[in-house]
C-alpha atoms as a PDB file:
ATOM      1  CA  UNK A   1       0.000   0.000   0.000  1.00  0.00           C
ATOM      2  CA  UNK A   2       2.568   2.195   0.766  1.00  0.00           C
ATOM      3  CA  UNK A   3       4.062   1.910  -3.058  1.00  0.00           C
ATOM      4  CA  UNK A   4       0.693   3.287  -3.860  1.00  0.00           C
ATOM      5  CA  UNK A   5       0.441   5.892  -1.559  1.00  0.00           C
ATOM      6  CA  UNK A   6       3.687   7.074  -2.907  1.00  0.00           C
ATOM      7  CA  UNK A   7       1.988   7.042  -6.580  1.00  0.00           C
ATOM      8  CA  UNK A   8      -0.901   8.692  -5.760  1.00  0.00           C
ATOM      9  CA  UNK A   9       1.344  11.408  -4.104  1.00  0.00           C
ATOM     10  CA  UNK A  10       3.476  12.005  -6.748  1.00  0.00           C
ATOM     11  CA  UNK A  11       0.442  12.063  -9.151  1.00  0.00           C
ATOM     12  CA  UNK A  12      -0.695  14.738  -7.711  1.00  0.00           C
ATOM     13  CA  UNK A  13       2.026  16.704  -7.350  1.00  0.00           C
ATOM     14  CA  UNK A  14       2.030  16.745 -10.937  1.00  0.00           C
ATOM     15  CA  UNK A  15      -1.724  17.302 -11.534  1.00  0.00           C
ATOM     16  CA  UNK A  16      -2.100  19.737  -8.485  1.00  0.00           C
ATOM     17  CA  UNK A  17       1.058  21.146  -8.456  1.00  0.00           C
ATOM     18  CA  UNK A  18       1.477  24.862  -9.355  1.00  0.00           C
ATOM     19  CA  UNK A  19       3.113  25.093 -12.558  1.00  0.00           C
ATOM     20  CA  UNK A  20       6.418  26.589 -12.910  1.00  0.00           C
ATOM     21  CA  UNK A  21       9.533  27.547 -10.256  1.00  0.00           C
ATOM     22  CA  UNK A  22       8.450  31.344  -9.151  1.00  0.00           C
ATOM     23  CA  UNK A  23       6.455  30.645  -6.214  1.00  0.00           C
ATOM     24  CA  UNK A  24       6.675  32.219  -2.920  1.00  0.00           C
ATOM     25  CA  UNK A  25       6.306  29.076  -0.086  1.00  0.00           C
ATOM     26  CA  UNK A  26       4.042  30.957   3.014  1.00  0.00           C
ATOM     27  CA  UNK A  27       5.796  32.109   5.929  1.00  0.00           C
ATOM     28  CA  UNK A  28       5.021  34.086   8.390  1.00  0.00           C
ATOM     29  CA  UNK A  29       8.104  36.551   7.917  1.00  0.00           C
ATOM     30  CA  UNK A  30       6.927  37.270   4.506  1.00  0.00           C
ATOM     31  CA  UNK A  31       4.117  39.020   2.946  1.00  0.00           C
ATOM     32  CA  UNK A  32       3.871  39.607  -0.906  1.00  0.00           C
ATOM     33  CA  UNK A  33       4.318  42.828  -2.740  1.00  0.00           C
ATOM     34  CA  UNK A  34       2.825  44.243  -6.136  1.00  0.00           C
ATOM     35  CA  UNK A  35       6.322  42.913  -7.598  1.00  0.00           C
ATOM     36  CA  UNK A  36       5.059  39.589  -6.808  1.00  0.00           C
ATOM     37  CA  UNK A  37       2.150  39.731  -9.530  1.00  0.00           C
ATOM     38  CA  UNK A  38       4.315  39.517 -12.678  1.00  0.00           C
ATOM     39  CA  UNK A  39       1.065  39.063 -14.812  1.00  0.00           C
ATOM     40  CA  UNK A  40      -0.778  42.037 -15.919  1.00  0.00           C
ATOM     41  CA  UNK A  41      -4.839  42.287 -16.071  1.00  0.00           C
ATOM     42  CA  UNK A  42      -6.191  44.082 -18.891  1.00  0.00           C
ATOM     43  CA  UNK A  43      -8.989  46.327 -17.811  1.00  0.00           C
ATOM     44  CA  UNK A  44      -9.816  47.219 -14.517  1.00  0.00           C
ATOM     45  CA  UNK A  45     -11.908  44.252 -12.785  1.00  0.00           C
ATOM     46  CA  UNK A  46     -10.120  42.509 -11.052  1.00  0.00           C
ATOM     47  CA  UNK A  47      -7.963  44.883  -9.430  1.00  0.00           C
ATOM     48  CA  UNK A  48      -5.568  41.846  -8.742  1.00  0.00           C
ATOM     49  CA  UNK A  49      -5.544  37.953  -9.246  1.00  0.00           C
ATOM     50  CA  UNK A  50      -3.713  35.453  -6.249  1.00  0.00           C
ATOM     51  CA  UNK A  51      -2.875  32.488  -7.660  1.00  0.00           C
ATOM     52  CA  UNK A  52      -2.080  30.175  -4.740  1.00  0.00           C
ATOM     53  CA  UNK A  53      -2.466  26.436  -3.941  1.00  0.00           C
ATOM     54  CA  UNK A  54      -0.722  23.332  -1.886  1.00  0.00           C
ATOM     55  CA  UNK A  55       2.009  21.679  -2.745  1.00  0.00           C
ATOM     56  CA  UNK A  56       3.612  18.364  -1.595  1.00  0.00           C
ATOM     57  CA  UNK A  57       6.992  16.862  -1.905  1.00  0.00           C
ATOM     58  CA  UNK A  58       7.826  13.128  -0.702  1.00  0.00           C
ATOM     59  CA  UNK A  59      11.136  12.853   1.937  1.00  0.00           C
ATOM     60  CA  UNK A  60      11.308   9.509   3.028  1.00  0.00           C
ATOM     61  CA  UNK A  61       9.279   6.304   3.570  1.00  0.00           C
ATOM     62  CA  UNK A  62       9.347   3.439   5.800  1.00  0.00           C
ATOM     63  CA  UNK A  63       6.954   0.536   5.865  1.00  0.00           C
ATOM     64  CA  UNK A  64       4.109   2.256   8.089  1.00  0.00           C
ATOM     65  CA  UNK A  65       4.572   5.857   7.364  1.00  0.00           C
ATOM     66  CA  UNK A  66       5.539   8.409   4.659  1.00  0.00           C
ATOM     67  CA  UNK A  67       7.393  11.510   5.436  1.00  0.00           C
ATOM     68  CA  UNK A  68       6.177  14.737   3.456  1.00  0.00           C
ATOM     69  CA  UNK A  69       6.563  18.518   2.895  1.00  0.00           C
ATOM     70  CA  UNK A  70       3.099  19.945   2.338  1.00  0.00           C
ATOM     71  CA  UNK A  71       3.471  24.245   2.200  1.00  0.00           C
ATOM     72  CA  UNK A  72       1.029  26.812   0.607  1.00  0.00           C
ATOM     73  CA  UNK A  73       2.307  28.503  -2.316  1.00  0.00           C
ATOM     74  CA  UNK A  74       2.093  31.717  -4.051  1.00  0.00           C
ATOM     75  CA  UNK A  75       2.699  31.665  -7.938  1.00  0.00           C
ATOM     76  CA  UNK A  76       4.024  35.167  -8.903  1.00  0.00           C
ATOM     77  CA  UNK A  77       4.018  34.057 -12.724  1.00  0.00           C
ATOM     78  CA  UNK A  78       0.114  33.126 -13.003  1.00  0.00           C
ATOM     79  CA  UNK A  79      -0.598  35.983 -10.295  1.00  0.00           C
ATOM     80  CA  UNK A  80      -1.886  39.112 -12.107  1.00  0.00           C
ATOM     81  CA  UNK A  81      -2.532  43.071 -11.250  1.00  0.00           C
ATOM     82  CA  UNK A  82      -3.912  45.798 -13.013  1.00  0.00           C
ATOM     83  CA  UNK A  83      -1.725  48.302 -14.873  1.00  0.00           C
ATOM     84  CA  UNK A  84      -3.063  50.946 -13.465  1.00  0.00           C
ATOM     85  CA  UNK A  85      -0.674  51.818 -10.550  1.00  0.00           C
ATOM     86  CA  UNK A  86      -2.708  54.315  -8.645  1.00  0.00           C
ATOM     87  CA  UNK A  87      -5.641  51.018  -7.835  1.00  0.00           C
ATOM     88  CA  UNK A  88      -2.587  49.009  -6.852  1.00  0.00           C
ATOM     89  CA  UNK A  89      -2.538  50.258  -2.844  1.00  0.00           C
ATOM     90  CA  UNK A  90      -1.721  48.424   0.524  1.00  0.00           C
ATOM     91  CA  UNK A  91      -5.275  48.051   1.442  1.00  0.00           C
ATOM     92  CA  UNK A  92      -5.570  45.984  -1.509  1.00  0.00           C
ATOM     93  CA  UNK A  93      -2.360  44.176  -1.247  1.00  0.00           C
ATOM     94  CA  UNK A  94      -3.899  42.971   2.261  1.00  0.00           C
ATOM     95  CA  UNK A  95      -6.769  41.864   0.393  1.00  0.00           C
ATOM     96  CA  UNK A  96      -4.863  39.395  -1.622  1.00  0.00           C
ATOM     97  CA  UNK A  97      -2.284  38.420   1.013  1.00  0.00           C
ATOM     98  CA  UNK A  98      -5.451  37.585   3.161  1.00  0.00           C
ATOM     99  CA  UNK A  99      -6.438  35.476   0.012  1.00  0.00           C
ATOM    100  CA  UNK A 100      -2.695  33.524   0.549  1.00  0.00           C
ATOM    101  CA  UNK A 101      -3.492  33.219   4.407  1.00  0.00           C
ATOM    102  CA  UNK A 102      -6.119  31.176   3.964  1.00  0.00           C
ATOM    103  CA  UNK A 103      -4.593  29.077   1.614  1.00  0.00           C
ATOM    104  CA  UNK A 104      -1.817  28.201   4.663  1.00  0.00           C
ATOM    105  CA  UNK A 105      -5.342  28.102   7.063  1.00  0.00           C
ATOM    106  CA  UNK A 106      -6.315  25.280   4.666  1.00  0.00           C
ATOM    107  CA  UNK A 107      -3.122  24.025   4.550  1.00  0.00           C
ATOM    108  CA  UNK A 108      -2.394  23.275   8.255  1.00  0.00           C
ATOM    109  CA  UNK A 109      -6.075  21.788   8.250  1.00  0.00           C
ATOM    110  CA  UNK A 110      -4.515  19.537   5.824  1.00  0.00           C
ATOM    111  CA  UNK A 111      -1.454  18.684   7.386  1.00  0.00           C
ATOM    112  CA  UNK A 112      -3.530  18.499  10.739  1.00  0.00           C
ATOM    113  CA  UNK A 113      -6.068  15.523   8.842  1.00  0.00           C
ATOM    114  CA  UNK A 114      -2.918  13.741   7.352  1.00  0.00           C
ATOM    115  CA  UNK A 115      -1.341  13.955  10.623  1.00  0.00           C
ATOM    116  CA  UNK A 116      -4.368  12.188  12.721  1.00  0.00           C
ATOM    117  CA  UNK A 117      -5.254   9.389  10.171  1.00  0.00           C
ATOM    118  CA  UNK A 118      -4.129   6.609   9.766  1.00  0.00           C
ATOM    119  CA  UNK A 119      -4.345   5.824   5.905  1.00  0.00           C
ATOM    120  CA  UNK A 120      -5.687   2.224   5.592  1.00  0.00           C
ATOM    121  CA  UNK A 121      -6.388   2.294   1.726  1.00  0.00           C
ATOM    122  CA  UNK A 122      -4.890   4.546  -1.083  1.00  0.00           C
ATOM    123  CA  UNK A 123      -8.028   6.330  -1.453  1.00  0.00           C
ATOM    124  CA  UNK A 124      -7.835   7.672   2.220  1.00  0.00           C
ATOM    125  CA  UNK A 125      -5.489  10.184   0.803  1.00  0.00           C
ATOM    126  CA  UNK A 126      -7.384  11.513  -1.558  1.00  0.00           C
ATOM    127  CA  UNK A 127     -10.613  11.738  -0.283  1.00  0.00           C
ATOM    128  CA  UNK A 128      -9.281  13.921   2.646  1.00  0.00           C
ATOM    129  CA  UNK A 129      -7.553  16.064   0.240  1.00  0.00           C
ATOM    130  CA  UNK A 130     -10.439  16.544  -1.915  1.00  0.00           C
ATOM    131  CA  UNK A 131     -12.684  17.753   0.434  1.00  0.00           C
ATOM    132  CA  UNK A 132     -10.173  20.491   1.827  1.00  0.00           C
ATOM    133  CA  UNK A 133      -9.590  21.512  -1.266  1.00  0.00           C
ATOM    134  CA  UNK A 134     -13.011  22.042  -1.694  1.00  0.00           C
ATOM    135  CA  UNK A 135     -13.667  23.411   1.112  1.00  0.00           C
ATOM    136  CA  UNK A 136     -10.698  25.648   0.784  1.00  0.00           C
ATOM    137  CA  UNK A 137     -12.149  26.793  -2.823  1.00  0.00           C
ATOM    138  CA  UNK A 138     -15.386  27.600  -0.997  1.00  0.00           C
ATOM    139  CA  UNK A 139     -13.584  30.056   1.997  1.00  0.00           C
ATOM    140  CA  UNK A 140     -11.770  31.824  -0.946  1.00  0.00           C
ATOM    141  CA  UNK A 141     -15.434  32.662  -2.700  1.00  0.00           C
ATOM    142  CA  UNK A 142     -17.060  33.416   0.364  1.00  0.00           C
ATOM    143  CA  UNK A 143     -14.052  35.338   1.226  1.00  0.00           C
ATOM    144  CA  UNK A 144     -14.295  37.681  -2.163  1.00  0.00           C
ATOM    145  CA  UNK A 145     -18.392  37.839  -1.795  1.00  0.00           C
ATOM    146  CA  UNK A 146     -17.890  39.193   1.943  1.00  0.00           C
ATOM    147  CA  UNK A 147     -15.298  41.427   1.504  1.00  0.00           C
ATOM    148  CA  UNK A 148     -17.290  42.539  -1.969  1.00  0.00           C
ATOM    149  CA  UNK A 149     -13.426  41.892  -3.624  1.00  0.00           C
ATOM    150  CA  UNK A 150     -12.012  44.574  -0.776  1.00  0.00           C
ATOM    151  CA  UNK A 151     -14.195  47.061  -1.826  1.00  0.00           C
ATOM    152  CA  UNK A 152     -16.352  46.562   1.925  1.00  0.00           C
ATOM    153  CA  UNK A 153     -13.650  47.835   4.129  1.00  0.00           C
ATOM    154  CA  UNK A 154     -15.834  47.005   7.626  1.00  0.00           C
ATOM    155  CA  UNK A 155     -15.521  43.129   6.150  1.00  0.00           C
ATOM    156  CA  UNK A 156     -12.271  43.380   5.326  1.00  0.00           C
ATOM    157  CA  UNK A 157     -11.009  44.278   9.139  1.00  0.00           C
ATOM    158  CA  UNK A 158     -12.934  41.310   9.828  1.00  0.00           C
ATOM    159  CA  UNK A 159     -11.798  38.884   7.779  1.00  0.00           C
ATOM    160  CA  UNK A 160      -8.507  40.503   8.274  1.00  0.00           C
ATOM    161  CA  UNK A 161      -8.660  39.629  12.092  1.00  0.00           C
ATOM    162  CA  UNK A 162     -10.631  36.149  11.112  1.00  0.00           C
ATOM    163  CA  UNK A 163      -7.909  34.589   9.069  1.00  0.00           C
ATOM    164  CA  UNK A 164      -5.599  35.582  11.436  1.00  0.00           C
ATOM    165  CA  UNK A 165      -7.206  33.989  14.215  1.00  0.00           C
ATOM    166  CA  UNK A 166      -7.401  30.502  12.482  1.00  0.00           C
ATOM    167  CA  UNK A 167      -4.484  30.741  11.628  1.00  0.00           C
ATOM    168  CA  UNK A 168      -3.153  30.514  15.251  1.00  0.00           C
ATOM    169  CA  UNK A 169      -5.908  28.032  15.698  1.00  0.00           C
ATOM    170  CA  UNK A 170      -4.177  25.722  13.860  1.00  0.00           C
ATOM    171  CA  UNK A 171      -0.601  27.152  14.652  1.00  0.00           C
ATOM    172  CA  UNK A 172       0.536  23.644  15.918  1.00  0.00           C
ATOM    173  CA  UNK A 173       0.387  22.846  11.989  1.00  0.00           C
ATOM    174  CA  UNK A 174       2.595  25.576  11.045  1.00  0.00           C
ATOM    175  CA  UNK A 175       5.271  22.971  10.397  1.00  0.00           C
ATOM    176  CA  UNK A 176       5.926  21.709   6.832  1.00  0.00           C
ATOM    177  CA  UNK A 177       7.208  18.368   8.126  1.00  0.00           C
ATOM    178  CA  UNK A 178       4.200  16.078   8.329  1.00  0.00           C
ATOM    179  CA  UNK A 179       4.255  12.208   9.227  1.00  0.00           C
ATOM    180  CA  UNK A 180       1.530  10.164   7.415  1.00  0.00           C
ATOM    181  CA  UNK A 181       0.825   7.023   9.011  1.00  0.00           C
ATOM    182  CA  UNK A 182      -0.206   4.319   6.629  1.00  0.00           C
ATOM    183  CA  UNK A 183      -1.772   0.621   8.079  1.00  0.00           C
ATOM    184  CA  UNK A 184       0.833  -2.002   7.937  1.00  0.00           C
ATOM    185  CA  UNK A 185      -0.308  -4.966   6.071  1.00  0.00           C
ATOM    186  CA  UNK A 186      -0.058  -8.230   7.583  1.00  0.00           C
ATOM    187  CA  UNK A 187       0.151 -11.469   4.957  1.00  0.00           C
ATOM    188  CA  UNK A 188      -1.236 -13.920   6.795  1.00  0.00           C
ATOM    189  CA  UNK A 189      -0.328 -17.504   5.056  1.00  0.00           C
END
């Protein structure tokens, strides 16, 4: 089972995987800037575009557990902002880090689900995945529809102060490292 784990992780590294090298891995220590955006909107709706998702990377493997790297990342070359320079302000910056917050929120709920399973069949994986990542695609709507795409400046200080607080909520996830325990299969003969 473990050989298949393995596949289906580095599956979907390929499939889920942010394309390209010029990503920005979340950290607390760093927030993004308008350089970060290297794509350019035409018009003026959006103001910008965050282009953010989870990736994984395999370290090591033993016969009941698999040791990965799972980190929210930021893609600067699919990330996009308007040309106009005088709509491109902090308060809107915020609005898009917020937007890469979550995705590390929905990370550590990840890495917090992979970390208190115990895998027993190859789907296990996947089906936990899935539904963060859905769910994660559902806070980033609900985010834009709140905050009316920063334009609602009350929601925004609260969303502001919301992400941050699940964020240390989960802060015991803040670690890349994560141990995934998989069922050891017995033969019995």
């Amino acid at each position: 089972m473990k050989y298949l784990i393995t596949l289906i992780l580095i599956l979907l590294s390929i499939i889920l995987k942010i394309p390209g090298k010029n990503i920005i891995k979340w950290s607390i220590n760093t927030k993004l800037e308008w350089n970060d955006f290297k794509e350019t909107i035409k018009g003026n709706k959006p103001i910008a575009l965050t282009v953010s998702g989870i990736e994984f990377k395999q370290k090591t493997e033993n016969d009941t557990a698999i040791y990965l790297q799972i980190y929210a990342a930021f893609d600067k070359d699919r990330s996009a902002k308007v040309e106009n320079k005088h709509e491109l302000d902090y308060y809107r910056l915020k609005h898009e880090q917020i937007h890469f917050d979550i995705t590390e929120w929905y990370t550590r709920i990840l890495r917090k689900a992979l970390t208190d399973t115990i895998l027993s069949t190859e789907n296990d994986f996947l089906k936990i995945y899935h539904e963060i990542f859905r769910n994660l695609k559902k806070m980033q709507k609900r985010y834009d529809s709140a905050t009316d795409f920063a334009n609602d400046s009350a929601q925004q200080y609260k969303w502001n102060d919301y992400v941050a607080e699940k964020l240390n909520e989960y802060s015991a996830f803040a670690n890349t490292e994560v141990t995934v325990h998989i069922e050891r299969r017995i033969n019995v003969r």
